[in-house]
Protein backbone atom coordinates (compact mmCIF):
# COMPACT_ATOMS: atom_id res chain seq x y z
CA UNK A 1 8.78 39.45 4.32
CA UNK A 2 4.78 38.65 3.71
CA UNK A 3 2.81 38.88 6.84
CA UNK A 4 2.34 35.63 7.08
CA UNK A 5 6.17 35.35 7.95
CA UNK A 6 5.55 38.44 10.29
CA UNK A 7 3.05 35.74 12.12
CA UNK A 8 5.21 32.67 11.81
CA UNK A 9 8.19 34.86 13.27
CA UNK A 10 6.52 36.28 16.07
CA UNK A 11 6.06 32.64 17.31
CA UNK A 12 9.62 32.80 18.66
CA UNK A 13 11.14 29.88 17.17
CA UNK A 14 14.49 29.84 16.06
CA UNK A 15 17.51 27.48 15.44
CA UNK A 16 20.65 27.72 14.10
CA UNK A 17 21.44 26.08 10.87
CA UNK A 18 23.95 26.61 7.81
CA UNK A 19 23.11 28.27 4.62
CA UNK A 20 22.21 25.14 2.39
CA UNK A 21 24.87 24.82 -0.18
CA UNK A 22 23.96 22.15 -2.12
CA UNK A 23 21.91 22.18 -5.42
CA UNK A 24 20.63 18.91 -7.75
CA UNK A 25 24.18 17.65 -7.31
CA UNK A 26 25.74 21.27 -7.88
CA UNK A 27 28.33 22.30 -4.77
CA UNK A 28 29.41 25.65 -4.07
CA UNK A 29 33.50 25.08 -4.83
CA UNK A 30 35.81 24.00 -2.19
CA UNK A 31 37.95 26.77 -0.98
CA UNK A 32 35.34 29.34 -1.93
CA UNK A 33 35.35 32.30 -0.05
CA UNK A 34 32.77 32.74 2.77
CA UNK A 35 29.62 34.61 2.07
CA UNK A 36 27.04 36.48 3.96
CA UNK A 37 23.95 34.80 4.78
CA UNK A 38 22.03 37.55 5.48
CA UNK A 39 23.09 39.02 2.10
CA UNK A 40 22.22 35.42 0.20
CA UNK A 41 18.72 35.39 1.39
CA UNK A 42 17.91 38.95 0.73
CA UNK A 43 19.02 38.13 -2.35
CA UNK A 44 17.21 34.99 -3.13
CA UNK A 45 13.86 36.98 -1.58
CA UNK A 46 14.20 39.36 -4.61
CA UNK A 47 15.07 36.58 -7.46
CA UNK A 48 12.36 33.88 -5.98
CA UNK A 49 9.58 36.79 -5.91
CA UNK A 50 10.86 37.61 -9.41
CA UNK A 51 11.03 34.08 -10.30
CA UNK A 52 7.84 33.33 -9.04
CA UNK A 53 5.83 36.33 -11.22
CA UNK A 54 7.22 35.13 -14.16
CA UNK A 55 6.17 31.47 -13.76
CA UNK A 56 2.75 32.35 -13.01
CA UNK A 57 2.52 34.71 -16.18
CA UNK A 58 4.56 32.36 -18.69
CA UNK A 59 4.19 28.50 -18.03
CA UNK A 60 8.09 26.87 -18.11
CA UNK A 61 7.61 23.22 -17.61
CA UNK A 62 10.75 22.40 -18.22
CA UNK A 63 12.87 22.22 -14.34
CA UNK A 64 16.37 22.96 -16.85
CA UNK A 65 14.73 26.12 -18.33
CA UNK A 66 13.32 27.50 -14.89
CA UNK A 67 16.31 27.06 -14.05
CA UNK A 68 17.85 28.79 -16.62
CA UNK A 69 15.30 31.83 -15.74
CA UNK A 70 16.86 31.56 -12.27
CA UNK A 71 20.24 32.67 -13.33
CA UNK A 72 19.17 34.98 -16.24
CA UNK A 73 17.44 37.05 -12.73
CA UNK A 74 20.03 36.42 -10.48
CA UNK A 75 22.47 37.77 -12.81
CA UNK A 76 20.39 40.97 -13.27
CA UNK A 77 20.00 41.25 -9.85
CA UNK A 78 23.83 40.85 -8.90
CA UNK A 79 24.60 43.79 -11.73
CA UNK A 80 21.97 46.01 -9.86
CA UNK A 81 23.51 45.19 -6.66
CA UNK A 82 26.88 46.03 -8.32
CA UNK A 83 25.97 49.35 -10.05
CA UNK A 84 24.52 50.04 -6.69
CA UNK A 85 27.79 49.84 -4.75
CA UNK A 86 29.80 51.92 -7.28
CA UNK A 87 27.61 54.48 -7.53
CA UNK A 88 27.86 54.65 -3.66
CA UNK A 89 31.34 54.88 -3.36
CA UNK A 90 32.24 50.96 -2.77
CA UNK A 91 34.35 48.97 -4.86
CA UNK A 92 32.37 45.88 -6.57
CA UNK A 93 32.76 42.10 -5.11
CA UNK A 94 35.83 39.92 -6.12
CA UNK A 95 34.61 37.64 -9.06
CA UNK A 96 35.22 34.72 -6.49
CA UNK A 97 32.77 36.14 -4.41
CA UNK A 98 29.98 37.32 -6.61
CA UNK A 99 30.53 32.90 -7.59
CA UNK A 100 29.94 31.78 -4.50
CA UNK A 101 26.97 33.90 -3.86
CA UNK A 102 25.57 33.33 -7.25
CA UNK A 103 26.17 29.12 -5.79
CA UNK A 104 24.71 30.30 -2.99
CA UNK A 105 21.92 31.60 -3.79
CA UNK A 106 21.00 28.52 -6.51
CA UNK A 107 21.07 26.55 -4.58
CA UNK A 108 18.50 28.02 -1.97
CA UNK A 109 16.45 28.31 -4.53
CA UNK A 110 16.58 24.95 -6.54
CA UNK A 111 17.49 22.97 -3.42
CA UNK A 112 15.90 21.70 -0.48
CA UNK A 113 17.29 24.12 2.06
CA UNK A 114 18.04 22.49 5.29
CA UNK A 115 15.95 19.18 4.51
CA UNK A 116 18.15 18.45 1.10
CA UNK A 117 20.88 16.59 3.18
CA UNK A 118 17.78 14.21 4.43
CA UNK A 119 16.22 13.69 0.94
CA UNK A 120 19.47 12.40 -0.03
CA UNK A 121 20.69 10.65 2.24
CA UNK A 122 19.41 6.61 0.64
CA UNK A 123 18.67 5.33 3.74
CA UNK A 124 15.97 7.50 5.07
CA UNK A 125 12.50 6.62 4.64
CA UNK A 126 10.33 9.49 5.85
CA UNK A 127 11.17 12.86 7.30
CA UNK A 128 8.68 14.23 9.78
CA UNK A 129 9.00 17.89 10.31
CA UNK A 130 6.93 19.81 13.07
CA UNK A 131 8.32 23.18 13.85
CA UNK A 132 12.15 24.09 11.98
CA UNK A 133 14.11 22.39 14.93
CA UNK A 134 11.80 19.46 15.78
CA UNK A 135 12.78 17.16 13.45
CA UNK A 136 12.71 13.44 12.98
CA UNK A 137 14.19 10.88 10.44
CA UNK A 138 12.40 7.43 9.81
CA UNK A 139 15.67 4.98 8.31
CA UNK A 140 14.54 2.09 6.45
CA UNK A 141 16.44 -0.78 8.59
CA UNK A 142 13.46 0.56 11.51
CA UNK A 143 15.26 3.39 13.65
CA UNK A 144 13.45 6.59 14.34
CA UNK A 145 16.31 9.24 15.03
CA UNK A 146 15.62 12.92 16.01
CA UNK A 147 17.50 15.33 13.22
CA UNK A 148 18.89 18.43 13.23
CA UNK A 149 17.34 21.69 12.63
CA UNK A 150 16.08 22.40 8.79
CA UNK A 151 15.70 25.82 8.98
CA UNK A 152 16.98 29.17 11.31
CA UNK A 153 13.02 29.43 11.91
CA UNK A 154 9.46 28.47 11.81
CA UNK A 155 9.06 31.84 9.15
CA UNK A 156 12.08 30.56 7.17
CA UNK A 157 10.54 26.95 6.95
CA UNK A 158 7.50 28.72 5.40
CA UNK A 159 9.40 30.43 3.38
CA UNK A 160 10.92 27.60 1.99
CA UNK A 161 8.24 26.16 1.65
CA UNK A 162 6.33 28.86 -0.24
CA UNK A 163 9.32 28.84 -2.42
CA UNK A 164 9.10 25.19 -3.42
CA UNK A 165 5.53 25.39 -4.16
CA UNK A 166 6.57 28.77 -6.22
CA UNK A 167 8.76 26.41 -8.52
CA UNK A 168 5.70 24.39 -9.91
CA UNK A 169 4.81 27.49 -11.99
CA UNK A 170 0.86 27.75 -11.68
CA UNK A 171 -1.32 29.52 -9.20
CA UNK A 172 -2.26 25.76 -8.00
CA UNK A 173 0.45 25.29 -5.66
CA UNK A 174 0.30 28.15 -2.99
CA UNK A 175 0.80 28.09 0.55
CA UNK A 176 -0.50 31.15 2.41
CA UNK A 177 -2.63 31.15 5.60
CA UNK A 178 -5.58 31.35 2.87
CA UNK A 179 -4.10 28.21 1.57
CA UNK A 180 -2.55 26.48 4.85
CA UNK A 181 -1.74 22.63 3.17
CA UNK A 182 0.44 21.87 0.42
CA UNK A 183 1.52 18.48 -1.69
CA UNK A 184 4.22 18.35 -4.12
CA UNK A 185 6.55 15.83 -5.72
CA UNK A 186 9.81 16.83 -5.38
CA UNK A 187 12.52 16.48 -8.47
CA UNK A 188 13.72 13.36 -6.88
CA UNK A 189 9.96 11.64 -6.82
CA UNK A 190 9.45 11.92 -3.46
CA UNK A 191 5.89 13.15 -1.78
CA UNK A 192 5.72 16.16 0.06
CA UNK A 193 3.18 17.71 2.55
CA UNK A 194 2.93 20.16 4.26
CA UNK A 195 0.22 22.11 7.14
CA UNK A 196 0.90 25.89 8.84
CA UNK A 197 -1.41 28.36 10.29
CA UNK A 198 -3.83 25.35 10.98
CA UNK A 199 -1.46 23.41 13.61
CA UNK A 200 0.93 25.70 16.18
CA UNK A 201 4.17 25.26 14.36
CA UNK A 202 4.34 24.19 10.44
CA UNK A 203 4.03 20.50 9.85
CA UNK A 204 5.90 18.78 6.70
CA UNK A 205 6.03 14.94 5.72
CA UNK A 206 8.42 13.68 2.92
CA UNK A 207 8.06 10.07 1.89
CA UNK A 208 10.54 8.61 0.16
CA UNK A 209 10.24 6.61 -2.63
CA UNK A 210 13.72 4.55 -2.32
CA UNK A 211 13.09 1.43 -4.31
CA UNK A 212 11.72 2.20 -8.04
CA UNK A 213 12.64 -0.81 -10.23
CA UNK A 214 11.41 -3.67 -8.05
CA UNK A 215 9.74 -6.87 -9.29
CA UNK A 216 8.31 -9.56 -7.56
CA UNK A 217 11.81 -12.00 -6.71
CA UNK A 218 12.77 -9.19 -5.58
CA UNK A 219 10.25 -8.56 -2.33
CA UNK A 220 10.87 -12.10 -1.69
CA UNK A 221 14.42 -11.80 0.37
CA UNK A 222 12.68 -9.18 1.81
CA UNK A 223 9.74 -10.97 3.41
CA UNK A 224 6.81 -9.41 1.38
CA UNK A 225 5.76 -12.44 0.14
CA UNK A 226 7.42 -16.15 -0.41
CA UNK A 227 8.54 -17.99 -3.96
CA UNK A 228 5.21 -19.80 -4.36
CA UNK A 229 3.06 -16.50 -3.86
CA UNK A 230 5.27 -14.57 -5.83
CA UNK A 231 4.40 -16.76 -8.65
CA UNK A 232 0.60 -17.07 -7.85
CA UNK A 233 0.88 -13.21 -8.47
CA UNK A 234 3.32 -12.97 -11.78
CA UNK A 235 0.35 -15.48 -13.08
CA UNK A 236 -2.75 -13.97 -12.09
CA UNK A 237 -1.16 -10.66 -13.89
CA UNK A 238 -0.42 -12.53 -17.08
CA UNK A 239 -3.79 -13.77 -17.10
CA UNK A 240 -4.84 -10.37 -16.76
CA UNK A 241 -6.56 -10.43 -13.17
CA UNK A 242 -7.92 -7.10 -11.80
CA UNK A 243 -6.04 -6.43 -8.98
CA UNK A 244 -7.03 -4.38 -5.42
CA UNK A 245 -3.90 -3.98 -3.31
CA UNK A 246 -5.10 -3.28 0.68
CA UNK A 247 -3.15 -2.06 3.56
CA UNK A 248 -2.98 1.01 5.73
CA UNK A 249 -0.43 3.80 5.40
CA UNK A 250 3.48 2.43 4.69
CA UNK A 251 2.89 -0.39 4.19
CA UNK A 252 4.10 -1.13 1.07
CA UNK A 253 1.39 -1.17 -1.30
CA UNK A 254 3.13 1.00 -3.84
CA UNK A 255 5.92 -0.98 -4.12
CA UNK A 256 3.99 -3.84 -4.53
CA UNK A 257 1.93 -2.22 -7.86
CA UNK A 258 5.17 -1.13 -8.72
CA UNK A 259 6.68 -4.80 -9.06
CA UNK A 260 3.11 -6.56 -10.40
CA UNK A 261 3.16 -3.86 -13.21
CA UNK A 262 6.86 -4.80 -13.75
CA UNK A 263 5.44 -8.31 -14.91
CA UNK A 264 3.62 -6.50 -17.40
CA UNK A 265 4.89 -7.54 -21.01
CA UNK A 266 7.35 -4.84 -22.65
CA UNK A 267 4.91 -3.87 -25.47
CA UNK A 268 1.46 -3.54 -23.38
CA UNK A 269 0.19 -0.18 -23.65
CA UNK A 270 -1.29 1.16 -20.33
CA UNK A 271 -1.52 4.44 -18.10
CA UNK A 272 -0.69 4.90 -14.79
CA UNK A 273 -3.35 7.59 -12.39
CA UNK A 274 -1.96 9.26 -9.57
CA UNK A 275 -2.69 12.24 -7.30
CA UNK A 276 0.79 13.06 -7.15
CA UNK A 277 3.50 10.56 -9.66
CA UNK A 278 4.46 8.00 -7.16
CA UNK A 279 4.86 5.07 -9.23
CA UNK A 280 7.29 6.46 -11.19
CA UNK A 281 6.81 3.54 -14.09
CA UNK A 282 7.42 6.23 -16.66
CA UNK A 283 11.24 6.20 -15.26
CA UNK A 284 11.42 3.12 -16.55
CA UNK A 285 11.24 3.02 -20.18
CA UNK A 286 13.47 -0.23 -20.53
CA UNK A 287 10.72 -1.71 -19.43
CA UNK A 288 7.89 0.48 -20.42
CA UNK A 289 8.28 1.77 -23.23
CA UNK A 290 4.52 2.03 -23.87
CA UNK A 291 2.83 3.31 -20.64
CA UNK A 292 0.93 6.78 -20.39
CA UNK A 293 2.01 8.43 -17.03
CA UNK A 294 -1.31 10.79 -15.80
CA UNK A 295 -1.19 13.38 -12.76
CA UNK A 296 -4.05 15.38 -11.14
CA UNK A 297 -4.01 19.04 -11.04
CA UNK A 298 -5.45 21.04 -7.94
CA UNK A 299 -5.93 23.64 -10.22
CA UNK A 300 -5.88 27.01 -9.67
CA UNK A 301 -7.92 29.43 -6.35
CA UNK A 302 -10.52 30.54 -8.77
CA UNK A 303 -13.82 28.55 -8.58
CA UNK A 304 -16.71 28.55 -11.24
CA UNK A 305 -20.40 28.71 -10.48
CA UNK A 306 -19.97 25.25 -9.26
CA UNK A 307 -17.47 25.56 -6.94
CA UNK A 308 -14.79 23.85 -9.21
CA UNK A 309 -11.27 24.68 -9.59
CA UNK A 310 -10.21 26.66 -12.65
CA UNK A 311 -7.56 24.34 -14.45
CA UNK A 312 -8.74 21.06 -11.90
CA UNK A 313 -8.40 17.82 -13.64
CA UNK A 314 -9.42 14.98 -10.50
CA UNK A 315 -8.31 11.15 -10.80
CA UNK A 316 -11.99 10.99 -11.98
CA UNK A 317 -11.36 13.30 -15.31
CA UNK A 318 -8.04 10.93 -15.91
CA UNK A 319 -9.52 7.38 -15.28
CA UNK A 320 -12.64 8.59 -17.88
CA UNK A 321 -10.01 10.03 -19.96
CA UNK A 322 -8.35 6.68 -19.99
CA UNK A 323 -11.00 4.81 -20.86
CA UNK A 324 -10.68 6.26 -24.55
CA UNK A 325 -6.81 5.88 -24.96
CA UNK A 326 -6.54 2.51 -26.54
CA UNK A 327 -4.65 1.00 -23.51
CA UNK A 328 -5.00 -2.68 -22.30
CA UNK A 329 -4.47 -1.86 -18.31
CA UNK A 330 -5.07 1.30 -15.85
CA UNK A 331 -3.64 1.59 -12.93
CA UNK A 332 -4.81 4.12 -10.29
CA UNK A 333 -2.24 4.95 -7.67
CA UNK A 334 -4.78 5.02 -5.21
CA UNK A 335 -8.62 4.86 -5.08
CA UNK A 336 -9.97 7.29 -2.17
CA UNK A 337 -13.45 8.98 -3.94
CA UNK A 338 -15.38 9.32 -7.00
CA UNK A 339 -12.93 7.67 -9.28
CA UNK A 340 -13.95 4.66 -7.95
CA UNK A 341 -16.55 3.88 -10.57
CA UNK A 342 -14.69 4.82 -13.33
CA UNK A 343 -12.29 2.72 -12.34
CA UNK A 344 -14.83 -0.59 -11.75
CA UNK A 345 -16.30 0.12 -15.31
CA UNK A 346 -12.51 -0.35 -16.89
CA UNK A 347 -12.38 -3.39 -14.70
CA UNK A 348 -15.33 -4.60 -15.75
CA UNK A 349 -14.95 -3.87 -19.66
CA UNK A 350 -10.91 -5.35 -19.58
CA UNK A 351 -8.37 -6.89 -17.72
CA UNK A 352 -5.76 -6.47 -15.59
CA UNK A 353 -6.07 -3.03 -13.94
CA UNK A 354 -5.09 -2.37 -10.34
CA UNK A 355 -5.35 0.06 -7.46
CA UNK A 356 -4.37 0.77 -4.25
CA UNK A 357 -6.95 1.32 -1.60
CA UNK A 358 -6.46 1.93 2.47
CA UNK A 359 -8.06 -0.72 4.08
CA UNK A 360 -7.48 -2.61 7.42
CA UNK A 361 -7.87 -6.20 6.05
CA UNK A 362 -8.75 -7.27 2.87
CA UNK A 363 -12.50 -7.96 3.70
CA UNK A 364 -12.65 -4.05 4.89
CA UNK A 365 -11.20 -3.44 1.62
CA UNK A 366 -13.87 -4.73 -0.20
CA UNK A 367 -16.85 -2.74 1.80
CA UNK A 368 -14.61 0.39 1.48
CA UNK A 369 -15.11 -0.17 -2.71
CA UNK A 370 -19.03 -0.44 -1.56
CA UNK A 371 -18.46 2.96 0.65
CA UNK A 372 -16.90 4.80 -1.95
CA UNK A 373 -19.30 4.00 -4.65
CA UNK A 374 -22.08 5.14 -2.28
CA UNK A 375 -20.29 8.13 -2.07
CA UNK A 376 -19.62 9.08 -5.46
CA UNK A 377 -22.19 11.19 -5.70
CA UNK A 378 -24.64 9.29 -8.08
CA UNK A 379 -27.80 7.15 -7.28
CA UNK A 380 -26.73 3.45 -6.10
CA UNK A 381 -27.86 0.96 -3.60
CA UNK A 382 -25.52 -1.09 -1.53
CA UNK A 383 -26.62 -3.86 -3.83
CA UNK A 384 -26.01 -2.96 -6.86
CA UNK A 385 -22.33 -1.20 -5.49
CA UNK A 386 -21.96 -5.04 -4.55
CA UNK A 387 -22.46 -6.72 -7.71
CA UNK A 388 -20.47 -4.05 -9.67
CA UNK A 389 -17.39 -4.62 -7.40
CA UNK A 390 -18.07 -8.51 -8.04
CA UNK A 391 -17.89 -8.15 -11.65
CA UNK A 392 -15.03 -5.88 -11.63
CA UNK A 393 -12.44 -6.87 -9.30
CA UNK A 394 -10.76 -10.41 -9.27
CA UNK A 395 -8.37 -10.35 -6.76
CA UNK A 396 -7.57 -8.29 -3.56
CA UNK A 397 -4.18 -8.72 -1.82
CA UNK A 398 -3.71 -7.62 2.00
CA UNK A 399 -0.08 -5.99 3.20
CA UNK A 400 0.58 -5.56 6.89
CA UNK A 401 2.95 -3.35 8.42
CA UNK A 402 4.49 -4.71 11.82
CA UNK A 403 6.92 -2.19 13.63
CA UNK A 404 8.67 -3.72 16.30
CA UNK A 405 11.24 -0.33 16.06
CA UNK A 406 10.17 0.57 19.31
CA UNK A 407 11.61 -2.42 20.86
CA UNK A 408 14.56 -2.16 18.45
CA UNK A 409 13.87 -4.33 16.18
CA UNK A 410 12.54 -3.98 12.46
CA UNK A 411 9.85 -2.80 10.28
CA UNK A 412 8.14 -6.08 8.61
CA UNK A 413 5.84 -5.67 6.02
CA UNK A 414 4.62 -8.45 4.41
CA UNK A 415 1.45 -9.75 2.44
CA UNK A 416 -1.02 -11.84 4.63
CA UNK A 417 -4.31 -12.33 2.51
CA UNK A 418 -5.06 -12.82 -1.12
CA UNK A 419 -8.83 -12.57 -1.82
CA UNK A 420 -10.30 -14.11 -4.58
CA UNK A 421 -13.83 -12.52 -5.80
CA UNK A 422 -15.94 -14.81 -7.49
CA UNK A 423 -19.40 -13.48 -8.53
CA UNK A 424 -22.06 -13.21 -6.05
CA UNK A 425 -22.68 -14.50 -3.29
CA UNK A 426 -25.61 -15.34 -0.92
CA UNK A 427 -27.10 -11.71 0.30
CA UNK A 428 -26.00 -9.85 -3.12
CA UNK A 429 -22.82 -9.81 -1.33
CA UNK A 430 -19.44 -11.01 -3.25
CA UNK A 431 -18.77 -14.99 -3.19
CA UNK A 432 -14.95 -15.49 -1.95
CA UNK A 433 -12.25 -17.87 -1.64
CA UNK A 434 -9.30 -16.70 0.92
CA UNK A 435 -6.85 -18.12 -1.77
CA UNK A 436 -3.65 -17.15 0.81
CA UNK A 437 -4.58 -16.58 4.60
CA UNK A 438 -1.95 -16.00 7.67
CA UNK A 439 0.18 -18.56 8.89
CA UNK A 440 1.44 -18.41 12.81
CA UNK A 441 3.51 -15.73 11.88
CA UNK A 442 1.28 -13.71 10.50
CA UNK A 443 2.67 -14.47 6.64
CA UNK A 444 0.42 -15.35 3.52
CA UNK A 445 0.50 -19.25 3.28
CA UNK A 446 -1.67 -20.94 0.50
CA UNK A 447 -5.46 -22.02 1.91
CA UNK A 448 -7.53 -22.80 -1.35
CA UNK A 449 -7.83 -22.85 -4.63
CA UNK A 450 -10.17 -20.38 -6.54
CA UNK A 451 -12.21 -20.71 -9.77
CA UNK A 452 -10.07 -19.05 -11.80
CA UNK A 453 -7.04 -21.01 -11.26
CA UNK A 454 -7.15 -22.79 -15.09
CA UNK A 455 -6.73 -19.36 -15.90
CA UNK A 456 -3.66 -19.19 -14.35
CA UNK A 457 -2.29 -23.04 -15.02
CA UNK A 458 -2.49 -21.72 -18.55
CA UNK A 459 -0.12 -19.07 -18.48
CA UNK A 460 2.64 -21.32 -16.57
CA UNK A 461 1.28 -21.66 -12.78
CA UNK A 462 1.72 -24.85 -11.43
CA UNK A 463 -0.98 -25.66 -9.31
CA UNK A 464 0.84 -27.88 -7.35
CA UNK A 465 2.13 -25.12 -5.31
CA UNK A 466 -0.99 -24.51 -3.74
CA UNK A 467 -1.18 -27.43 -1.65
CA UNK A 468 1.11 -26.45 0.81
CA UNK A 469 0.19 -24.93 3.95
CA UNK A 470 3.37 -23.02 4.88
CA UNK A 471 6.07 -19.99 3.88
CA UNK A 472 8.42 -21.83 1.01
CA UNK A 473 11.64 -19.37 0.11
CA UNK A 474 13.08 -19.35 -3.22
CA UNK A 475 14.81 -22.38 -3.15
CA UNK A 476 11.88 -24.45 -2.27
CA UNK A 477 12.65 -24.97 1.88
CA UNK A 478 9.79 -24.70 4.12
């Protein structure tokens, strides 16, 4: 045990919880004797640690071939532990149980531990996580529900956790009290991360990422948006608008990029910038045959005279590297620093890139571009941040999340502003046209038309649709 279990032990907290059992759709065999838990985590101790020094000295990309690694050490391991209990007088385990502790002990190593029932389980949303037996489950119809434990302790939750970041292969994923947050994507595409020795008990977050192949018809039976801004959208990406998509956290922006890229044409070339994958457009190569999936890299916990990260490549590398790949649209997962400008220049010099940005409204989304810029680290006045944003970005499109869960009734997200940007304005400041403003319930209803809107008649819009004032479903009933 490292010391910083020793630390996380001492803290006292404990809960009981069975041995997870379960690995990437793998299950120990029904029948199959009982084994000893103590046994199966010394046991996976030695192979992770094992594991874990021969990722770091020989990069295996490849999730089948670490886990072929995995058994070629566990196998060693279980003939020590054999010629070990011969040679002390004992006879050798059954063959049915050295199985079920070789199950065993995959499966703590290549699954979740006590959170793998939650990740799959398809109807939870998020998984909050503060201490191994304060637990609670976010469902995606709205109800919060307190779980069961995930782990016997707060030390074993570490340990899990410093096991899961062990997987990646690289020095760039530790978690140590020198290193007290972690983010990872898990194998399924969902978002992990994690806090310890900088909050009392060790803090995790897992967003799920349930809905992957979505397109625009599809959000409308949900509420997102209605028929006629569904097609305002599909149009304004045909005609190859730049696209900002606003809203704070949950929201739904992600989904959203996900289902405007989805109305990208099957043989456009374009490259997708994330922090961690999120979009997961690469998954989909029915439909995208041609796209260029990009990830960050934290890199490793050696700095050069400049303080940088050996190995770091930062969304500002990828969005420059980009920029030289031949590809028609980039979108950025989401725009939070220097990136930023890269990311207005291959607006400015193409057509229809998006990101995601946090923003309260959509206006706030626009002076947030302006406060990043200013923050990238360069020379720039507010005005000229201004008029690059104004000859960058076309359109900006607001998502609200309301919860009413806490009354028992539902998470609504839906769309509530579209922004057109149309040069500049009076005061250097971007001209705009609220294209799509609330209605009384809060809903995107069509306000005005903007400039562009030839643009958009030209690619199949009928402009017709923007003279109504309220929410119109699918079939055309307001």
């Amino acid at each position: 045990m490292t010391e910083d279990l020793r630390i996380a032990s001492r803290n006292g907290h404990h809960s009981p919880v069975a041995l997870p059992r379960i690995i990437d759709g793998e299950r120990v065999a029904p029948g199959a004797p009982p084994v000893d838990v103590a046994t199966v985590r010394d046991i996976r101790r030695t192979v992770a640690e094992a594991l874990a020094a021969r990722l770091q000295a020989d990069a295996v990309p490849d999730a089948a071939a670490r886990r072929e690694l995995a058994r070629s050490l566990l196998a060693s391991e279980l003939s020590a532990r054999a010629r070990a209990r011969v040679q002390s007088g004992l006879d050798p385990w059954p063959v049915e149980t050295e199985m079920a502790v070789a199950a065993a002990v995959m499966a703590a190593l290549f699954g979740l531990g006590g959170l793998q029932p939650l990740v799959d389980d398809p109807l939870v949303e998020n998984i909050e996580v503060d201490g191994c037996d304060s637990v609670w489950i976010s469902y995606a119809d709205g109800r919060d529900r307190r779980g069961e434990p995930v782990a016997d302790s707060d030390a074993e939750l570490i340990e899990l956790l410093q096991l899961l970041a062990a997987r990646t292969g690289a020095d760039e994923r530790t978690f140590t009290s020198a290193h007290p947050s972690l983010h990872l994507r898990l194998e399924d595409g969902s978002r992990l991360a994690a806090m310890a020795w900088t909050t009392p008990r060790p803090h995790v977050v897992i967003r799920r990422h349930r809905v992957k192949d979505v397109d625009l018809d599809d959000l409308v039976p949900l509420g997102t948006l209605d028929a006629v801004l569904a097609g305002f959208l599909r149009s304004a990406v045909r005609a190859g608008k730049n696209v900002v998509v606003t809203g704070l956290q949950n929201a739904g922006k992600t989904t959203l990029v996900r289902a405007l890229a989805n109305e990208f044409g099957p043989m456009e070339r374009f490259a997708t910038i994330e922090k961690e994958y999120e979009l997961h457009l690469h998954d989909l190569p029915e439909r995208h045959p041609r796209v260029v999936a990009m990830e960050a890299r934290e890199g490793s916990t050696e700095r050069d005279a400049q303080g940088r990260r050996s190995g770091e490549v930062t969304l500002t590398d990828l969005v420059t590297d980009a920029l030289r790949m031949n590809l028609r649209r980039i979108i950025v997962g989401e725009v939070r620093g220097a990136e930023v400008l890269p990311m207005l220049e291959a607006m400015s010099t193409g057509d229809g890139s998006m990101c995601t940005l946090h923003a309260r409204s959509a206006q706030h989304g626009i002076d947030r571009i302006v406060t990043l810029c200013l923050s990238a680290g360069i020379s720039m006045t507010e005005s000229f941040a201004y008029r690059l944003l104004a000859g960058s970005v076309d359109l900006v499109v607001h998502l609200n999340l309301v919860d009413e869960s806490a009354d028992g009734g539902p998470k609504r997200r839906f769309v509530t502003d579209v922004i057109a940007i149309e040069g500049l304005g009076e005061s250097s400041r971007p001209a705009t046209t609220t294209v799509f403003g609330p209605g009384q319930d809060g809903r995107a209803v069509p306000l005005h038309r903007p400039a562009f809107l030839p643009d958009l008649v030209r690619v199949g819009f009928d402009a017709r649709l923007l003279d109504g004032d309220a929410w119109i479903d699918r079939a055309g009933a307001r």
